[in-house]
N, C-alpha and C. Protein backbone atom coordinates (compact mmCIF):
# COMPACT_ATOMS: atom_id res chain seq x y z
N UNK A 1 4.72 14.30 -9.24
CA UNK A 1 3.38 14.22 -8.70
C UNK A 1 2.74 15.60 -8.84
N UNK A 2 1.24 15.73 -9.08
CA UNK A 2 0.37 16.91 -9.34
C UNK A 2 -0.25 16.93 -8.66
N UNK A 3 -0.81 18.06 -7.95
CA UNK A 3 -1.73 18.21 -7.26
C UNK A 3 -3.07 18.64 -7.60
N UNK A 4 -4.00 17.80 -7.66
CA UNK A 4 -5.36 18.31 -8.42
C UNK A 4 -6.00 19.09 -7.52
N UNK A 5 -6.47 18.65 -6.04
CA UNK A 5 -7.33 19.17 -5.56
C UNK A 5 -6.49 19.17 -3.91
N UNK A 6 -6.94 20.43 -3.16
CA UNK A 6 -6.53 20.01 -1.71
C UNK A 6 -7.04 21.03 -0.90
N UNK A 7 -7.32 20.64 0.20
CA UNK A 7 -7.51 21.42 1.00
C UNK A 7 -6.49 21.41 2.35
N UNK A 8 -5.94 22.51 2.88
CA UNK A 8 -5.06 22.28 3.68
C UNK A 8 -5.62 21.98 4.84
N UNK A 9 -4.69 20.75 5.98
CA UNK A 9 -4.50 20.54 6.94
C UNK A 9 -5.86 19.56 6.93
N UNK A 10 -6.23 18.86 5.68
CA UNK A 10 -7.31 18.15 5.57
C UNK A 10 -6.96 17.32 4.79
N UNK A 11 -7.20 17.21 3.22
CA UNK A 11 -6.56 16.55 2.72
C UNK A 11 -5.90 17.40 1.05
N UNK A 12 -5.23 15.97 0.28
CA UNK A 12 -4.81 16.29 -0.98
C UNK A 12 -5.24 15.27 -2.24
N UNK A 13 -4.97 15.07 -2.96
CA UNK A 13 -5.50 14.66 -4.11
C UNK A 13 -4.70 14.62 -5.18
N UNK A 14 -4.21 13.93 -5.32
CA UNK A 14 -2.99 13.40 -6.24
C UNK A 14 -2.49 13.24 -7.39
N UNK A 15 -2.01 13.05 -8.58
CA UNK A 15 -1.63 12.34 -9.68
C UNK A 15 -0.54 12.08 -9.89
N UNK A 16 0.03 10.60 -10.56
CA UNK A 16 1.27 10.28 -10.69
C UNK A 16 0.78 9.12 -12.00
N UNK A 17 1.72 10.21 -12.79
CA UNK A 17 0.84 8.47 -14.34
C UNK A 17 -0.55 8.37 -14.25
N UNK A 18 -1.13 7.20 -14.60
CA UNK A 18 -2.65 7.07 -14.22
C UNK A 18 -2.88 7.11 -12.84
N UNK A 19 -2.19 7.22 -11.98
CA UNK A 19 -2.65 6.33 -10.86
C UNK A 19 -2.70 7.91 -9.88
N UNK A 20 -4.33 8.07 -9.36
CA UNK A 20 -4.64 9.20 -8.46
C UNK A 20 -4.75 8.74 -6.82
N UNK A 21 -4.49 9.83 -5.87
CA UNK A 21 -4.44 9.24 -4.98
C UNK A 21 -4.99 10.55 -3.85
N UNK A 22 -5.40 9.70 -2.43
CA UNK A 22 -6.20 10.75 -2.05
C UNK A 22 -5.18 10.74 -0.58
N UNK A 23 -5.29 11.60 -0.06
CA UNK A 23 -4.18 11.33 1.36
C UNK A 23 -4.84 12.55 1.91
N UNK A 24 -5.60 11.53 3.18
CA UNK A 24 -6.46 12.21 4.01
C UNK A 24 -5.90 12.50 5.39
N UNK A 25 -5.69 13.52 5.96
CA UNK A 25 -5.14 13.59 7.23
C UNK A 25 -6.09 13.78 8.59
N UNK A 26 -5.79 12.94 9.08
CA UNK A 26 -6.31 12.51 10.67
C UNK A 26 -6.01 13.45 11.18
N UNK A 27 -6.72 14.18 12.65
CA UNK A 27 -6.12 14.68 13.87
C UNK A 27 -5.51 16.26 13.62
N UNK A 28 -5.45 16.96 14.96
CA UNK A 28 -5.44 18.41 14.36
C UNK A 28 -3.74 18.56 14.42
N UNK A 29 -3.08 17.40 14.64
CA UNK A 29 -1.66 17.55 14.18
C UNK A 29 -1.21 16.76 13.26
N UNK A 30 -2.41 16.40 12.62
CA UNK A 30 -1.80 15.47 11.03
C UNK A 30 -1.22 13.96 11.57
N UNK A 31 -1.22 13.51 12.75
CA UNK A 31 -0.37 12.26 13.04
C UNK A 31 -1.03 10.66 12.27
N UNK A 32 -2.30 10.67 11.79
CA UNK A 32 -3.13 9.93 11.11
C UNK A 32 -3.01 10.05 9.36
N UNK A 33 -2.33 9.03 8.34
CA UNK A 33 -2.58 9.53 7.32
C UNK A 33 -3.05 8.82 6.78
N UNK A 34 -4.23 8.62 6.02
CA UNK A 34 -4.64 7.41 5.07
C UNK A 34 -3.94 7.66 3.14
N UNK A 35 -3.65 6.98 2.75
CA UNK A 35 -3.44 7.06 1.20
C UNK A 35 -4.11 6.17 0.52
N UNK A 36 -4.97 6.60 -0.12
CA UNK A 36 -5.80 5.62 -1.19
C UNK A 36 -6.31 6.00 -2.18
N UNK A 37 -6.30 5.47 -3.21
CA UNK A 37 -6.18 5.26 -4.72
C UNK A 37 -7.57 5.39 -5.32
N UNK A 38 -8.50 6.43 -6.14
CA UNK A 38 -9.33 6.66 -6.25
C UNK A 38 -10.31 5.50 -7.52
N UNK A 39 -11.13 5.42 -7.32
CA UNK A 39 -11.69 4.59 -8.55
C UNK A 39 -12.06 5.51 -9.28
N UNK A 40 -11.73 4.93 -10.48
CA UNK A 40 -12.53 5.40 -11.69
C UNK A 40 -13.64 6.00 -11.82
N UNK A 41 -14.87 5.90 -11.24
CA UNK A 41 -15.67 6.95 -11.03
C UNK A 41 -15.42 7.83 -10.64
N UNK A 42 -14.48 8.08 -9.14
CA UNK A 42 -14.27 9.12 -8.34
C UNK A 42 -13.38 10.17 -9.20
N UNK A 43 -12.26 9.56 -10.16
CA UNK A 43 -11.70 10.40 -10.91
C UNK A 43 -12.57 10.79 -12.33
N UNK A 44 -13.70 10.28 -12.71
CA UNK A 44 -14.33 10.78 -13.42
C UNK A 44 -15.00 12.28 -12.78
N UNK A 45 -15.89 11.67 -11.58
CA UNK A 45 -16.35 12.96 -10.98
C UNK A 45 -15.42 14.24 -10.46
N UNK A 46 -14.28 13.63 -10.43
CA UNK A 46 -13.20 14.94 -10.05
C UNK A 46 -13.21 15.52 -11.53
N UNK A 47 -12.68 15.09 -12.27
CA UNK A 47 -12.32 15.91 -13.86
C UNK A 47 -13.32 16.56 -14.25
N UNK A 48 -14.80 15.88 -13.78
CA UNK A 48 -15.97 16.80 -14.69
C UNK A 48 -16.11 18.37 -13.48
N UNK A 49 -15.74 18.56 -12.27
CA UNK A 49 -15.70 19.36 -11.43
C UNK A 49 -14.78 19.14 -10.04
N UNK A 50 -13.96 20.38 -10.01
CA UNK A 50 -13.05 20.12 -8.82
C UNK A 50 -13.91 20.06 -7.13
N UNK A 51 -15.07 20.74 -7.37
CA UNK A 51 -15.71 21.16 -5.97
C UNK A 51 -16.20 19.34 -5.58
N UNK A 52 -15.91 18.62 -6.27
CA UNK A 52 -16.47 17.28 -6.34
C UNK A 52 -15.55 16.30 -5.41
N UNK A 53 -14.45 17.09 -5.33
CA UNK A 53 -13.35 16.85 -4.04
C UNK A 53 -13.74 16.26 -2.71
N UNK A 54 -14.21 17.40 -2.13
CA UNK A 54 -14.85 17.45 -0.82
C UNK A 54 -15.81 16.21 -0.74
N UNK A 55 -16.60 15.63 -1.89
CA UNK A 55 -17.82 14.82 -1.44
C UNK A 55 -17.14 13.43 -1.57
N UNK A 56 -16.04 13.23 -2.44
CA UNK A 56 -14.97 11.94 -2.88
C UNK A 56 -14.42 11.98 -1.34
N UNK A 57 -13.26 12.26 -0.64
CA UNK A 57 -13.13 12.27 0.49
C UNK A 57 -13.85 11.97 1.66
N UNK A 58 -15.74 12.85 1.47
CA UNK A 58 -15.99 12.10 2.69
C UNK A 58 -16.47 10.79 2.69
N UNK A 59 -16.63 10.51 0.89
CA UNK A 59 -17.15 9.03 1.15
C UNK A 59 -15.95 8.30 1.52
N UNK A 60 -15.01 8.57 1.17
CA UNK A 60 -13.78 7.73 1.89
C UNK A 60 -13.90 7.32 3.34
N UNK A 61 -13.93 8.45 3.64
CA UNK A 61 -14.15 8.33 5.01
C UNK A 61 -15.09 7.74 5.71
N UNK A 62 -16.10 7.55 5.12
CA UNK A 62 -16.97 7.26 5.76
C UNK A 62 -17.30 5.35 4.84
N UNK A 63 -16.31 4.84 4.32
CA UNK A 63 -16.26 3.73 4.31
C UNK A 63 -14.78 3.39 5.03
N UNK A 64 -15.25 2.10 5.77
CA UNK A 64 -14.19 1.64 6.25
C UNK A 64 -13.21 0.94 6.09
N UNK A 65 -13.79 0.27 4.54
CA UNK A 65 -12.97 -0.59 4.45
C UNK A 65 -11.82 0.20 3.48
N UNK A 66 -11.65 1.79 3.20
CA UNK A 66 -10.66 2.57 2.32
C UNK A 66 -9.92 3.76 3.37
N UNK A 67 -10.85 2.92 4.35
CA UNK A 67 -10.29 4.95 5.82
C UNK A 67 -9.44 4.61 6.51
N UNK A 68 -8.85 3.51 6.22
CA UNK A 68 -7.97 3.00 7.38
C UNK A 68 -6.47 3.72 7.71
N UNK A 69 -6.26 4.61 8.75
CA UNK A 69 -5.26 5.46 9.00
C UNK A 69 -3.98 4.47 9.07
N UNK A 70 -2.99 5.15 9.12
CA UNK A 70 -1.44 4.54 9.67
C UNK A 70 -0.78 5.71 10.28
């Protein structure tokens, strides 16, 4: 696994084969983690710029039906 993009104690940003992945951490002791799998756009907009991170994540977040913690 590679790490494209991350910010600590927030989140990371993934690669394994094709398949990218975003793992967002909940809570100021990390006990919340979501993992989810970026679309094709989102990994387009990551490759053309890394700062493009931060704005992929909060749309995560801020849909519900991809934010769902465990």
């Amino acid at each position: 696994m590679r790490v494209i993009a991350e910010k600590p104690w927030e989140y990371s940003i993934e690669a394994r084969g094709d398949e990218v992945k975003a793992i967002i951490l909940n809570g100021s002791s990390a006990i919340y983690i979501t993992e989810v799998l970026l679309s094709a756009e989102e990994i387009r907009l990551l490759r053309q710029d890394k700062n493009n991170a931060d704005r992929i994540i909060e749309r995560i977040k801020k849909d519900a039906s991809r934010s769902r913690a465990r």
